[in-house]
PDB file of N, CA and C in Angstrom:
ATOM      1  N   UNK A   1     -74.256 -20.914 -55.908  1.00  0.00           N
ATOM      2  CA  UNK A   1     -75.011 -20.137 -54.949  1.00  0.00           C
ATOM      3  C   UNK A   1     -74.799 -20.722 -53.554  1.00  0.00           C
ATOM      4  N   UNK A   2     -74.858 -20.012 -52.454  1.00  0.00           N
ATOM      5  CA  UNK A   2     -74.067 -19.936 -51.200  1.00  0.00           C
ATOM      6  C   UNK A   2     -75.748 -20.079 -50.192  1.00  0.00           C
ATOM      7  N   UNK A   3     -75.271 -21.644 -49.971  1.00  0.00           N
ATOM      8  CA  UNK A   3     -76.734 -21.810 -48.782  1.00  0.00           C
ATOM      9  C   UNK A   3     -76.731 -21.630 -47.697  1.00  0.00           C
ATOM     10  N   UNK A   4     -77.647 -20.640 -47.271  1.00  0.00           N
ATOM     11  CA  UNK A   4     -77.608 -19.755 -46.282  1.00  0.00           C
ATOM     12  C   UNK A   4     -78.493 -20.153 -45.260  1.00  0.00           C
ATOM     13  N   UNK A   5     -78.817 -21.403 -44.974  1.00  0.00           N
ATOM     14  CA  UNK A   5     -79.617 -22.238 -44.585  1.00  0.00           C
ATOM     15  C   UNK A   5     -78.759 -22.817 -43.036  1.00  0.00           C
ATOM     16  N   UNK A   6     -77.697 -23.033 -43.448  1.00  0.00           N
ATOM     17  CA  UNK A   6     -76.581 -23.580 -42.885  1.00  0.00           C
ATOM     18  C   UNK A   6     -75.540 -23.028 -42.309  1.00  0.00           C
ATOM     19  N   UNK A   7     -75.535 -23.009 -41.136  1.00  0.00           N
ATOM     20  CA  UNK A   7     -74.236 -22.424 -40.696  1.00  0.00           C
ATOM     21  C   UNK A   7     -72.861 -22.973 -40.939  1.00  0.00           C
ATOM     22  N   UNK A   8     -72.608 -22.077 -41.977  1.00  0.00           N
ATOM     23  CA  UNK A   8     -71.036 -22.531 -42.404  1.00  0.00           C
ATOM     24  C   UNK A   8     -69.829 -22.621 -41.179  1.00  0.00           C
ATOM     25  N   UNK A   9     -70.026 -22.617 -40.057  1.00  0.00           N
ATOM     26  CA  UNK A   9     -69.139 -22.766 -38.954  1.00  0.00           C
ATOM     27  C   UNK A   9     -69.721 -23.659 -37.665  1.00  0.00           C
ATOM     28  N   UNK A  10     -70.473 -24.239 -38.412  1.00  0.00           N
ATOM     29  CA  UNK A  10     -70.784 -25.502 -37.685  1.00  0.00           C
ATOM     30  C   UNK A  10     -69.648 -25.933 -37.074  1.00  0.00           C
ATOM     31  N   UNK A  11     -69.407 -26.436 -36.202  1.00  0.00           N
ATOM     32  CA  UNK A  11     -68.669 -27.340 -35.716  1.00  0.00           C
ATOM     33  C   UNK A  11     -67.390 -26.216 -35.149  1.00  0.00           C
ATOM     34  N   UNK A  12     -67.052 -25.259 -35.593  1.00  0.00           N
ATOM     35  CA  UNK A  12     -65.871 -24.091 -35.287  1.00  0.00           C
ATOM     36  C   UNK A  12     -66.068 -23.735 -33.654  1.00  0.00           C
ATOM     37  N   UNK A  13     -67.515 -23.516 -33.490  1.00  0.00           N
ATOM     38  CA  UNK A  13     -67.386 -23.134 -31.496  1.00  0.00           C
ATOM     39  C   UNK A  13     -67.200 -24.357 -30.580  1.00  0.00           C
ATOM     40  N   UNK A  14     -67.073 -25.573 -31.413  1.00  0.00           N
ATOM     41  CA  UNK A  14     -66.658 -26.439 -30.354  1.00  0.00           C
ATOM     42  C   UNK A  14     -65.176 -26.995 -30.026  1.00  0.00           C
ATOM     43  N   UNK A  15     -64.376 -26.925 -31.204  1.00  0.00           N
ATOM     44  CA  UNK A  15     -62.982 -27.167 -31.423  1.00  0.00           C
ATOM     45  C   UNK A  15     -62.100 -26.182 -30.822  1.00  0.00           C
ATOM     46  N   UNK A  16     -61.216 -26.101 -30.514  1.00  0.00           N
ATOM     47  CA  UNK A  16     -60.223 -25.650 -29.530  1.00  0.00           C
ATOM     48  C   UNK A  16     -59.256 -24.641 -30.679  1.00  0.00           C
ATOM     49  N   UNK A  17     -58.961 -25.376 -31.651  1.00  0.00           N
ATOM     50  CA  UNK A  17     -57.897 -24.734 -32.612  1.00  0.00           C
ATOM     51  C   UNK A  17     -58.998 -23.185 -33.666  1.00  0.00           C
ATOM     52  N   UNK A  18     -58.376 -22.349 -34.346  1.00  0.00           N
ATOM     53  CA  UNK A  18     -58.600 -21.657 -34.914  1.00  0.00           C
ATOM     54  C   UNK A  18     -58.391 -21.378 -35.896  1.00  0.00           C
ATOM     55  N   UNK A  19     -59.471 -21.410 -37.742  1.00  0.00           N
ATOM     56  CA  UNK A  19     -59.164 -21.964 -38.820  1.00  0.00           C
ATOM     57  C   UNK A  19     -58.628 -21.220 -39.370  1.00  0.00           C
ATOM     58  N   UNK A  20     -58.419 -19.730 -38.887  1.00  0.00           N
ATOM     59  CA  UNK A  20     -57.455 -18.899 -39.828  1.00  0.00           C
ATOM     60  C   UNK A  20     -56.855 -18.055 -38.719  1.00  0.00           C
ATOM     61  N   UNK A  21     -55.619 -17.418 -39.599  1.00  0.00           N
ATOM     62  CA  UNK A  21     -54.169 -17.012 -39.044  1.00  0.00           C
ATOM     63  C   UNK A  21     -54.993 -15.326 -38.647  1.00  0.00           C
ATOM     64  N   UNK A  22     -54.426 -15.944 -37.452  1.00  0.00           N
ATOM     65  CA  UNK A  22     -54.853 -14.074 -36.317  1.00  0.00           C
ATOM     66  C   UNK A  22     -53.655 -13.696 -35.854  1.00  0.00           C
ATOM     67  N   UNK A  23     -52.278 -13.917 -36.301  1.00  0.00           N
ATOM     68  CA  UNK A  23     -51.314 -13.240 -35.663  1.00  0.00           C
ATOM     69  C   UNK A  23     -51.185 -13.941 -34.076  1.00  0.00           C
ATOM     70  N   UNK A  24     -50.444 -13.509 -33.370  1.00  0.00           N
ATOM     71  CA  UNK A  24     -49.336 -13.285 -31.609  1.00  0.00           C
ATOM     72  C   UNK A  24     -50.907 -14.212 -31.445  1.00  0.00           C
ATOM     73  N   UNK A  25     -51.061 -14.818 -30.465  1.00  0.00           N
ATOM     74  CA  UNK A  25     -52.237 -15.169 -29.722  1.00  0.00           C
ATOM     75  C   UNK A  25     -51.395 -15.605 -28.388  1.00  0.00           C
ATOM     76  N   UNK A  26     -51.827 -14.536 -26.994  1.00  0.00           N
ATOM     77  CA  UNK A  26     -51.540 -14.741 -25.722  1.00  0.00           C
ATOM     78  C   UNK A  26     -51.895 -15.720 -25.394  1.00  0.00           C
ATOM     79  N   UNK A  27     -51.053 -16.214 -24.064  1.00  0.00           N
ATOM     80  CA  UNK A  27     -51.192 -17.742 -23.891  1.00  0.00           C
ATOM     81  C   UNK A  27     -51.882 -17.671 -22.470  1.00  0.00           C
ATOM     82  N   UNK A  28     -52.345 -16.567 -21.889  1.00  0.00           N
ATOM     83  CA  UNK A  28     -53.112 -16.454 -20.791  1.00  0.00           C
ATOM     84  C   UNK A  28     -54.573 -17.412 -20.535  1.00  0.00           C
ATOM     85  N   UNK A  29     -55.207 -17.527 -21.822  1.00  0.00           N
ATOM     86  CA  UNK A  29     -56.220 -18.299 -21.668  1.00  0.00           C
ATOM     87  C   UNK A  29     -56.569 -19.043 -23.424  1.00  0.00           C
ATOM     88  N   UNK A  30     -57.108 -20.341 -23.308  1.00  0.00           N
ATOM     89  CA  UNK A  30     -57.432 -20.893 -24.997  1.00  0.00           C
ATOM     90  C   UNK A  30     -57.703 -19.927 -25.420  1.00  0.00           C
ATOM     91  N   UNK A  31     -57.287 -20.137 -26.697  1.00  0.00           N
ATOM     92  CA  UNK A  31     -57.733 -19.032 -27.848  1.00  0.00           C
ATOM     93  C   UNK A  31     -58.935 -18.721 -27.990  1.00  0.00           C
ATOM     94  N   UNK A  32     -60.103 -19.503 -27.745  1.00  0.00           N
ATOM     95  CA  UNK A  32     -61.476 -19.783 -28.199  1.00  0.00           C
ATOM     96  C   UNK A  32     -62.284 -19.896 -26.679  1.00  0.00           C
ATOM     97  N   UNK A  33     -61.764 -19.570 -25.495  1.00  0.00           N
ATOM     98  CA  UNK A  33     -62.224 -19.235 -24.131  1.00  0.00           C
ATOM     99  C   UNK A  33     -63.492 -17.945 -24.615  1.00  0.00           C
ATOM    100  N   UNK A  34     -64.754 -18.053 -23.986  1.00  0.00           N
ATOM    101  CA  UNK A  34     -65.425 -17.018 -24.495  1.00  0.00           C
ATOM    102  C   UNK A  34     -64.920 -15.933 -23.260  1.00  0.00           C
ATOM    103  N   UNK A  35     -65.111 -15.136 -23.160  1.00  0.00           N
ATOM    104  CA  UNK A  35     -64.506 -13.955 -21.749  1.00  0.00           C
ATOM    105  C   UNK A  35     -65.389 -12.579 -22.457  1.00  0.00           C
ATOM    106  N   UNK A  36     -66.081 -11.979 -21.064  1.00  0.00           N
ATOM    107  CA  UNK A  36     -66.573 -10.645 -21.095  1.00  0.00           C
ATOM    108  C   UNK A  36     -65.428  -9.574 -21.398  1.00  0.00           C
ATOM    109  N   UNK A  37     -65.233  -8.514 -21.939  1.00  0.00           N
ATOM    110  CA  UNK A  37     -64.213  -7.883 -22.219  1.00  0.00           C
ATOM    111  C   UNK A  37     -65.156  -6.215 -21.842  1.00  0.00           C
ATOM    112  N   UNK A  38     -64.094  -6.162 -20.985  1.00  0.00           N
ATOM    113  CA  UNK A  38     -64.465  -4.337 -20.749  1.00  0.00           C
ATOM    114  C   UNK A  38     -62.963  -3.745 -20.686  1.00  0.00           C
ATOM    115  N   UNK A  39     -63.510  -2.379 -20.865  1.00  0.00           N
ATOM    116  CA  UNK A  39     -62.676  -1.070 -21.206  1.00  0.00           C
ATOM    117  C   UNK A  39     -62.679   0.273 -20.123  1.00  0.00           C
ATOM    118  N   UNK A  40     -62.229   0.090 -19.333  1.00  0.00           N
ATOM    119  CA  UNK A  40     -62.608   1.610 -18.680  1.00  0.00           C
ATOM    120  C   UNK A  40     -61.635   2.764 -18.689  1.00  0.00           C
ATOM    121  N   UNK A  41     -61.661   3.829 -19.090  1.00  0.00           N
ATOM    122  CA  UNK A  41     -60.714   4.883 -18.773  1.00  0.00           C
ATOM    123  C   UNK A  41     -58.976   4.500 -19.540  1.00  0.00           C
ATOM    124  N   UNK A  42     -59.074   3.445 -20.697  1.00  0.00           N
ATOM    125  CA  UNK A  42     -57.697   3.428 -21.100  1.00  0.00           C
ATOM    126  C   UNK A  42     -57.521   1.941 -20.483  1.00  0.00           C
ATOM    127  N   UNK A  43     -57.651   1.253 -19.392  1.00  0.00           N
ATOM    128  CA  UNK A  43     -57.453  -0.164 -18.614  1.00  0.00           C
ATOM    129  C   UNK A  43     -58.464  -0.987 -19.689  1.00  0.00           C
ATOM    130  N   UNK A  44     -57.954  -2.330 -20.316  1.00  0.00           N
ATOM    131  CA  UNK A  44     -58.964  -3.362 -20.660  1.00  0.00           C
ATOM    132  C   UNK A  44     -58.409  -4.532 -19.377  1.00  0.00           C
ATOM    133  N   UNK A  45     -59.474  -5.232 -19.293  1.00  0.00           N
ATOM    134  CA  UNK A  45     -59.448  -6.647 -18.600  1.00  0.00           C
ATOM    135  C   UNK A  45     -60.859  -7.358 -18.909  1.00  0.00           C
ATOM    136  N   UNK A  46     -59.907  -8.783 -19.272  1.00  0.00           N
ATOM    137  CA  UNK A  46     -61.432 -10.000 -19.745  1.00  0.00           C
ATOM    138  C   UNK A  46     -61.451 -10.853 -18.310  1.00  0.00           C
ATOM    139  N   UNK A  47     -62.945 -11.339 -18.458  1.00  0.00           N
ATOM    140  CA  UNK A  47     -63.501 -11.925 -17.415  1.00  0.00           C
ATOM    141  C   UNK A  47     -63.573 -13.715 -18.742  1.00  0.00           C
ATOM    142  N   UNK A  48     -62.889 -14.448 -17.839  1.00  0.00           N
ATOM    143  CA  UNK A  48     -63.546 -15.831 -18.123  1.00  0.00           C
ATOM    144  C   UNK A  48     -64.532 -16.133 -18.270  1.00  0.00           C
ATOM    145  N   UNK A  49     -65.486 -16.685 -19.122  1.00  0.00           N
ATOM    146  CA  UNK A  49     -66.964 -16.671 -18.750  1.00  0.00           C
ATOM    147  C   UNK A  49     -66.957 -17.760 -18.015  1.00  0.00           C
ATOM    148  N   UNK A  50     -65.849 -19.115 -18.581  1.00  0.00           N
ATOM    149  CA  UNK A  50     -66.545 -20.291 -17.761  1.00  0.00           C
ATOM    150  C   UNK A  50     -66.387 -19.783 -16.236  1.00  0.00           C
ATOM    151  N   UNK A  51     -64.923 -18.971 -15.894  1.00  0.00           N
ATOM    152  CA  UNK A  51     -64.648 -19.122 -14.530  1.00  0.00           C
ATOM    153  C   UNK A  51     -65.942 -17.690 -13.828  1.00  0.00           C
ATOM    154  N   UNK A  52     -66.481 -17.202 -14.295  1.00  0.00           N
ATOM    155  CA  UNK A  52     -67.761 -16.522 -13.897  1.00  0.00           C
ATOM    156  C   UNK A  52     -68.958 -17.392 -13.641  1.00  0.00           C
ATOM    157  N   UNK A  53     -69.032 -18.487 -14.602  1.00  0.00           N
ATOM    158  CA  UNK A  53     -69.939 -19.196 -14.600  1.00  0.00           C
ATOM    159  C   UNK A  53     -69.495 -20.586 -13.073  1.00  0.00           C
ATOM    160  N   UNK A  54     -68.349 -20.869 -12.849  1.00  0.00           N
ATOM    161  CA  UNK A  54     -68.399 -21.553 -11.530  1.00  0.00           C
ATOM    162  C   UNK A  54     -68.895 -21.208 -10.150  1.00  0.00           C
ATOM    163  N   UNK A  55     -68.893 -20.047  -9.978  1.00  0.00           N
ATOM    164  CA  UNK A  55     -69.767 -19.061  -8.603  1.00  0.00           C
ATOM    165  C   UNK A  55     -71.023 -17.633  -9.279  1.00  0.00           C
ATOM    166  N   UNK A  56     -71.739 -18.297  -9.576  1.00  0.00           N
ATOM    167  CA  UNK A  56     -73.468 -17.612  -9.926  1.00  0.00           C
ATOM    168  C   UNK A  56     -73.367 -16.720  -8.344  1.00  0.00           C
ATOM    169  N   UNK A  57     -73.899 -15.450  -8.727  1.00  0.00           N
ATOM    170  CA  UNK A  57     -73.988 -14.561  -8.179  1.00  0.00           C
ATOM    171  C   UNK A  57     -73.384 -13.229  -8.703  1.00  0.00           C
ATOM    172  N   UNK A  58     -73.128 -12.373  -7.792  1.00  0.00           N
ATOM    173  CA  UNK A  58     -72.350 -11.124  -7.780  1.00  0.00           C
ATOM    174  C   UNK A  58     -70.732 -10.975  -7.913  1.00  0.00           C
ATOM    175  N   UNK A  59     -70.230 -10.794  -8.958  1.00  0.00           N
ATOM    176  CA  UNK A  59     -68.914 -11.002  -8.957  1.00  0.00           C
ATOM    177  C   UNK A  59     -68.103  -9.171  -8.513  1.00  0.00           C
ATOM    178  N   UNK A  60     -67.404  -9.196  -8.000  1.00  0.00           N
ATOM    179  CA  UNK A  60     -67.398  -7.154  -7.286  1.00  0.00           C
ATOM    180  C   UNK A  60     -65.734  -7.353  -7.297  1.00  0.00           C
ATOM    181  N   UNK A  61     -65.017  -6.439  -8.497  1.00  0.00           N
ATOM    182  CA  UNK A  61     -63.943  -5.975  -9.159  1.00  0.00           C
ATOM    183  C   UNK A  61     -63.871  -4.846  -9.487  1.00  0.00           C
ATOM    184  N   UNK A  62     -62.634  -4.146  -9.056  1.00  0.00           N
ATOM    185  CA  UNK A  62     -62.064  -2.587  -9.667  1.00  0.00           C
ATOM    186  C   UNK A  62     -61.470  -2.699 -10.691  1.00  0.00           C
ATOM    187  N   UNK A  63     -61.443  -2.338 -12.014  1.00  0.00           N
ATOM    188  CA  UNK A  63     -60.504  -1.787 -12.657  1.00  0.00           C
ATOM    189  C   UNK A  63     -60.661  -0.093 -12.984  1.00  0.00           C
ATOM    190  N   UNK A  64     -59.549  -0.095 -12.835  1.00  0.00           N
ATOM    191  CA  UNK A  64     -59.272   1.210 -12.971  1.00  0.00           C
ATOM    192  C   UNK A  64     -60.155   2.324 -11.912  1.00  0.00           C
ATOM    193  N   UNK A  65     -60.117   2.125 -10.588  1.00  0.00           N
ATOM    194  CA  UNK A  65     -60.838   2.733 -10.109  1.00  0.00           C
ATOM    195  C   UNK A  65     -62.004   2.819  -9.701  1.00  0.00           C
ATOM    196  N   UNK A  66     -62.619   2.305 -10.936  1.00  0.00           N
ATOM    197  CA  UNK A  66     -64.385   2.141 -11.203  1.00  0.00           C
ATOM    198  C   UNK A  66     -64.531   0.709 -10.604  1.00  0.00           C
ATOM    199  N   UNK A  67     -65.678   0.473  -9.741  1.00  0.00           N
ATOM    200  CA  UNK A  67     -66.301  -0.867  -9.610  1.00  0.00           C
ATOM    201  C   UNK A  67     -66.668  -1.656 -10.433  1.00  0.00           C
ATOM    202  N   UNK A  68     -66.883  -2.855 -10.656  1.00  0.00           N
ATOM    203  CA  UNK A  68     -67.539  -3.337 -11.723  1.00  0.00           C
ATOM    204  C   UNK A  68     -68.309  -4.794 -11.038  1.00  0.00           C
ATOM    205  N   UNK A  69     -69.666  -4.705 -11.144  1.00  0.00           N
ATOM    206  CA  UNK A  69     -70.558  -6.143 -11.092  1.00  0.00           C
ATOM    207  C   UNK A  69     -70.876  -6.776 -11.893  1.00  0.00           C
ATOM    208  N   UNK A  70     -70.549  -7.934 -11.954  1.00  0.00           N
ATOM    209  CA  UNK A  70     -71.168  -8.961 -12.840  1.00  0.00           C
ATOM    210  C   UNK A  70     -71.482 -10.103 -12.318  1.00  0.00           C
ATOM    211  N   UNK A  71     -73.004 -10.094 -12.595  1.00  0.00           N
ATOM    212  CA  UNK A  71     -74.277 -10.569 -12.363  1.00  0.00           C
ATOM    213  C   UNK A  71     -74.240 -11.877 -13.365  1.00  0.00           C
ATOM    214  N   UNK A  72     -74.407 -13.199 -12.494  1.00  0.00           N
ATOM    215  CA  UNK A  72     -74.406 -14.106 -12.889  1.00  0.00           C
ATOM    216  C   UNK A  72     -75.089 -15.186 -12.334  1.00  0.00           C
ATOM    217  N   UNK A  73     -76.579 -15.794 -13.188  1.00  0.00           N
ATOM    218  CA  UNK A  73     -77.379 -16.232 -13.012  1.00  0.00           C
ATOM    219  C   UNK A  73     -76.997 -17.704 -13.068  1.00  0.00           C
ATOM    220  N   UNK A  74     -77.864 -18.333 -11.406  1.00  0.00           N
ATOM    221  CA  UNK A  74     -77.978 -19.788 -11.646  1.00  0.00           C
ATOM    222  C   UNK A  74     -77.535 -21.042 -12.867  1.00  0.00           C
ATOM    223  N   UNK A  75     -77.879 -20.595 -13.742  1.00  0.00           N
ATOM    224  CA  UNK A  75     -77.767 -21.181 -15.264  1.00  0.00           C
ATOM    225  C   UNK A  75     -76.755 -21.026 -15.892  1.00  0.00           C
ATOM    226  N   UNK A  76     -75.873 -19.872 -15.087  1.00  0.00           N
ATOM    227  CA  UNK A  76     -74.626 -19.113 -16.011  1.00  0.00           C
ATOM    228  C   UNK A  76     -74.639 -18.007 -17.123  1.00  0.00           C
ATOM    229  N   UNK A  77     -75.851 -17.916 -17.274  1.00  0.00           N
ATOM    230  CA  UNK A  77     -76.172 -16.671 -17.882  1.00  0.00           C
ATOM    231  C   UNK A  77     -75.855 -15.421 -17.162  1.00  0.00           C
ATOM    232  N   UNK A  78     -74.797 -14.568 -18.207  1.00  0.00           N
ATOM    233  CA  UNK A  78     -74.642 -13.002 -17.253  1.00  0.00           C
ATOM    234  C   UNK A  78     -75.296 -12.595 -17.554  1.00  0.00           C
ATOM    235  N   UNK A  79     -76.188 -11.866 -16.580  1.00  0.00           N
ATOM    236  CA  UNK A  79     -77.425 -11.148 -17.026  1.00  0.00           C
ATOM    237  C   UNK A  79     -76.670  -9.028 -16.995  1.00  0.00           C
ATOM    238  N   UNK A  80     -75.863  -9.216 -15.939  1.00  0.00           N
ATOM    239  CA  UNK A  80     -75.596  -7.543 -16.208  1.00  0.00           C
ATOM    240  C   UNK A  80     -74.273  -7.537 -15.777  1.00  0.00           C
ATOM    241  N   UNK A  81     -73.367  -6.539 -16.415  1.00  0.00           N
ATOM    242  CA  UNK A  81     -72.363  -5.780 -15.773  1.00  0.00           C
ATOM    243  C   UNK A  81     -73.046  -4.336 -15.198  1.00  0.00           C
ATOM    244  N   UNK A  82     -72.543  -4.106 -14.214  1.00  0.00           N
ATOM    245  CA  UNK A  82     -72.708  -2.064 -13.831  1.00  0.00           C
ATOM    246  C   UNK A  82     -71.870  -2.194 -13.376  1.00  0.00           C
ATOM    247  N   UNK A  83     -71.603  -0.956 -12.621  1.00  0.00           N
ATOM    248  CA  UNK A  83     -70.746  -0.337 -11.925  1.00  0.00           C
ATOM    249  C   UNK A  83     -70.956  -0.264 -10.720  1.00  0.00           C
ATOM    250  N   UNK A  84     -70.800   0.531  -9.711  1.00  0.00           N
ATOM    251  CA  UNK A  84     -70.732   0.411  -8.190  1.00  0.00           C
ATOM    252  C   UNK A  84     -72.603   1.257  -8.130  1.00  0.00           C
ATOM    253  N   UNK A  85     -72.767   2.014  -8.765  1.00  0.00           N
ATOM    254  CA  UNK A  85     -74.186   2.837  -8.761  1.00  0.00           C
ATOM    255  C   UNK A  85     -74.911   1.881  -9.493  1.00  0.00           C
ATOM    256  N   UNK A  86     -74.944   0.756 -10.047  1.00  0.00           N
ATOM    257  CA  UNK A  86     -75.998   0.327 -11.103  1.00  0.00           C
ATOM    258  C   UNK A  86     -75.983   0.627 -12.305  1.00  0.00           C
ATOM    259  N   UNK A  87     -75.329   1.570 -12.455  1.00  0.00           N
ATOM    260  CA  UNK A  87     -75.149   2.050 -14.121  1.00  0.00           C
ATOM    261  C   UNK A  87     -74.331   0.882 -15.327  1.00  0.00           C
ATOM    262  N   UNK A  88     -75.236   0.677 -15.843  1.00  0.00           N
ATOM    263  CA  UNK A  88     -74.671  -0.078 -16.948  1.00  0.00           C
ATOM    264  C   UNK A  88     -73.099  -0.188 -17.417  1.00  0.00           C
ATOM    265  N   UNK A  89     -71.814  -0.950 -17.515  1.00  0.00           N
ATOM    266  CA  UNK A  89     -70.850  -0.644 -18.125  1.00  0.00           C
ATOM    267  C   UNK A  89     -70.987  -1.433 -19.380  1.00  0.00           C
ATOM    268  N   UNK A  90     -70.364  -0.796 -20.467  1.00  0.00           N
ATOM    269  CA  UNK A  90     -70.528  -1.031 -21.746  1.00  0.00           C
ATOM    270  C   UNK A  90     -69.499  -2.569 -21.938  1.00  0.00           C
ATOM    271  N   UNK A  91     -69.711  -3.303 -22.271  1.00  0.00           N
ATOM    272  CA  UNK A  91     -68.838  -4.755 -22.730  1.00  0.00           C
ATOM    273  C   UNK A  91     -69.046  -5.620 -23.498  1.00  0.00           C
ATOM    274  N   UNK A  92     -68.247  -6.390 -23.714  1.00  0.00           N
ATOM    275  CA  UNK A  92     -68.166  -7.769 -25.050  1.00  0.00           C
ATOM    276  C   UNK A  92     -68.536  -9.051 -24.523  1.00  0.00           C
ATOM    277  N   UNK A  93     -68.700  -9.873 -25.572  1.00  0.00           N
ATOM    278  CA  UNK A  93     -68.834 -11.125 -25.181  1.00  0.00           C
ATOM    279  C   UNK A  93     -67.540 -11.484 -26.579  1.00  0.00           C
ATOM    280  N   UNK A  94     -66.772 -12.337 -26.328  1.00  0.00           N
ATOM    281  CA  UNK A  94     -65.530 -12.469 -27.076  1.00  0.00           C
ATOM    282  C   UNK A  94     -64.735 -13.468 -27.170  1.00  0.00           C
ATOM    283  N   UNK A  95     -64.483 -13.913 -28.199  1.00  0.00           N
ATOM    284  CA  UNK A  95     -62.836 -15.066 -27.929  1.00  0.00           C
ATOM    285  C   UNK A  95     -62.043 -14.290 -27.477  1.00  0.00           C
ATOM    286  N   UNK A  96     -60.911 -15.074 -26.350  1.00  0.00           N
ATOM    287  CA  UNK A  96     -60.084 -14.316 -26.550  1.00  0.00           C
ATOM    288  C   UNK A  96     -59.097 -13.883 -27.156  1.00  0.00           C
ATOM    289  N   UNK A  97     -59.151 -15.133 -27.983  1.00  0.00           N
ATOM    290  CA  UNK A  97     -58.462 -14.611 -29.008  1.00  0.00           C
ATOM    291  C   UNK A  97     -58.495 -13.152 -29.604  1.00  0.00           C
ATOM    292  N   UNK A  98     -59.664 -12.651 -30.085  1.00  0.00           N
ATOM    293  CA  UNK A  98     -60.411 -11.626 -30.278  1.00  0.00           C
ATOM    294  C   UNK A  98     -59.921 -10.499 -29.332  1.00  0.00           C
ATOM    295  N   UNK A  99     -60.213 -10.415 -28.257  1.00  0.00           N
ATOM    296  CA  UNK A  99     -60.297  -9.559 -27.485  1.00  0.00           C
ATOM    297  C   UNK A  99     -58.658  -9.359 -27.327  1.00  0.00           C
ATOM    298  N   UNK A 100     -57.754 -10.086 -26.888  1.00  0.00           N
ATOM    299  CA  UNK A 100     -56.140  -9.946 -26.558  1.00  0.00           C
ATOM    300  C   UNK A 100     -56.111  -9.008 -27.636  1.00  0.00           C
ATOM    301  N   UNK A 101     -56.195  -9.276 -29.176  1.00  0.00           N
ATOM    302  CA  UNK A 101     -55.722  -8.824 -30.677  1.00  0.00           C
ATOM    303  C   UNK A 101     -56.129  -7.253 -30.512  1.00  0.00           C
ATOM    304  N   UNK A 102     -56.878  -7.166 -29.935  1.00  0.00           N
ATOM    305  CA  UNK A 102     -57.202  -5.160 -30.252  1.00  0.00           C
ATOM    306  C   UNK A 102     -57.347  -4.941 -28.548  1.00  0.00           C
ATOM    307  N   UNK A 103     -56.845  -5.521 -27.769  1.00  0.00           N
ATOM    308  CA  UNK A 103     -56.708  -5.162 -26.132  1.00  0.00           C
ATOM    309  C   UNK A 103     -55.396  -5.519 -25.707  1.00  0.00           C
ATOM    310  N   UNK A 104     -54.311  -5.267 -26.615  1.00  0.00           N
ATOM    311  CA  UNK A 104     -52.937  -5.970 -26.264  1.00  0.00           C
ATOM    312  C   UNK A 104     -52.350  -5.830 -24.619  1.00  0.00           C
ATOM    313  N   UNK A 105     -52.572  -4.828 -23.836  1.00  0.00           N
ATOM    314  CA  UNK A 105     -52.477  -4.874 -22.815  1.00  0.00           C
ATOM    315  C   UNK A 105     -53.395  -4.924 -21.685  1.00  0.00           C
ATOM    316  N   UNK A 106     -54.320  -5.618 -22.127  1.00  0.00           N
ATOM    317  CA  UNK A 106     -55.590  -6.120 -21.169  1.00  0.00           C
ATOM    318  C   UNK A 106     -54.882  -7.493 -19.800  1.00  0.00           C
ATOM    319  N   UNK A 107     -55.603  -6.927 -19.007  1.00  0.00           N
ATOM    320  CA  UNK A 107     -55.535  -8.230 -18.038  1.00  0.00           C
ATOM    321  C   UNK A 107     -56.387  -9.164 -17.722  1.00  0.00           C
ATOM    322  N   UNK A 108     -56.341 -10.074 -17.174  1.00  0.00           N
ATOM    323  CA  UNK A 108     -57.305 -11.086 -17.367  1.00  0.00           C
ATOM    324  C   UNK A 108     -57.918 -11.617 -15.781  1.00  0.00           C
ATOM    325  N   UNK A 109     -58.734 -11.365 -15.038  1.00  0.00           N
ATOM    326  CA  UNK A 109     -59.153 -11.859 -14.305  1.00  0.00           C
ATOM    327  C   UNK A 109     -59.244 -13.040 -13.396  1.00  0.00           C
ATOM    328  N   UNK A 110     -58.478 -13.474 -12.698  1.00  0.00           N
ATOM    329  CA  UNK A 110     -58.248 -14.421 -11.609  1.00  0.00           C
ATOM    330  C   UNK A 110     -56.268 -14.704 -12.166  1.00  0.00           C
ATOM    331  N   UNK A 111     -55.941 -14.126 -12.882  1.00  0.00           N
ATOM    332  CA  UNK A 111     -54.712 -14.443 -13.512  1.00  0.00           C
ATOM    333  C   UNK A 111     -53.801 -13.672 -12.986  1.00  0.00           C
TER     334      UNK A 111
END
């Protein structure tokens, strides 16, 4: 019986390497970099979290046309993405590993 008490991946968000085979992994950023991942209109591009997290405030980027804010608190907590009106844009929180694998032609932010 399987104790569920315990997080069986203890120790996995701090290590750099990745314990099972994910295929191509882009060399744009560590595999295990967490990065916001949005989608607009057909365009993906990930946001670094750490490099979001070095300037707290208002971060103000186009892709694809559309504005995009991301709101980043003292602490480093993102508190919101929107758009140029305030409107919510829909996004991830992600390895990038993760995110490259089903965003193969995503771009990556400050890169």
């Amino acid at each position: 019986m399987k104790d569920y008490s315990r997080d069986p991946y203890e120790g996995y968000y701090r290590v750099g390497r990745i314990w099972f085979p994910v295929g191509k992994v882009r060399k744009d950023l560590s595999p295990k970099e967490m990065v916001i991942g949005l989608e607009i209109n057909g365009r993906a591009r990930a946001y670094p979290v750490s490099l979001l997290q070095k300037s707290p405030g208002i971060l103000k980027d186009t892709l694809n046309g559309t504005t995009v804010l991301i709101e980043v608190q003292e602490d480093g907590e993102i508190s919101k993405v929107t758009d140029g009106q305030g409107n919510p844009i829909h996004h991830v929180f992600s390895y990038w590993f993760a995110w490259q694998a089903f965003n193969a032609d995503t771009s990556v932010y400050g890169k």
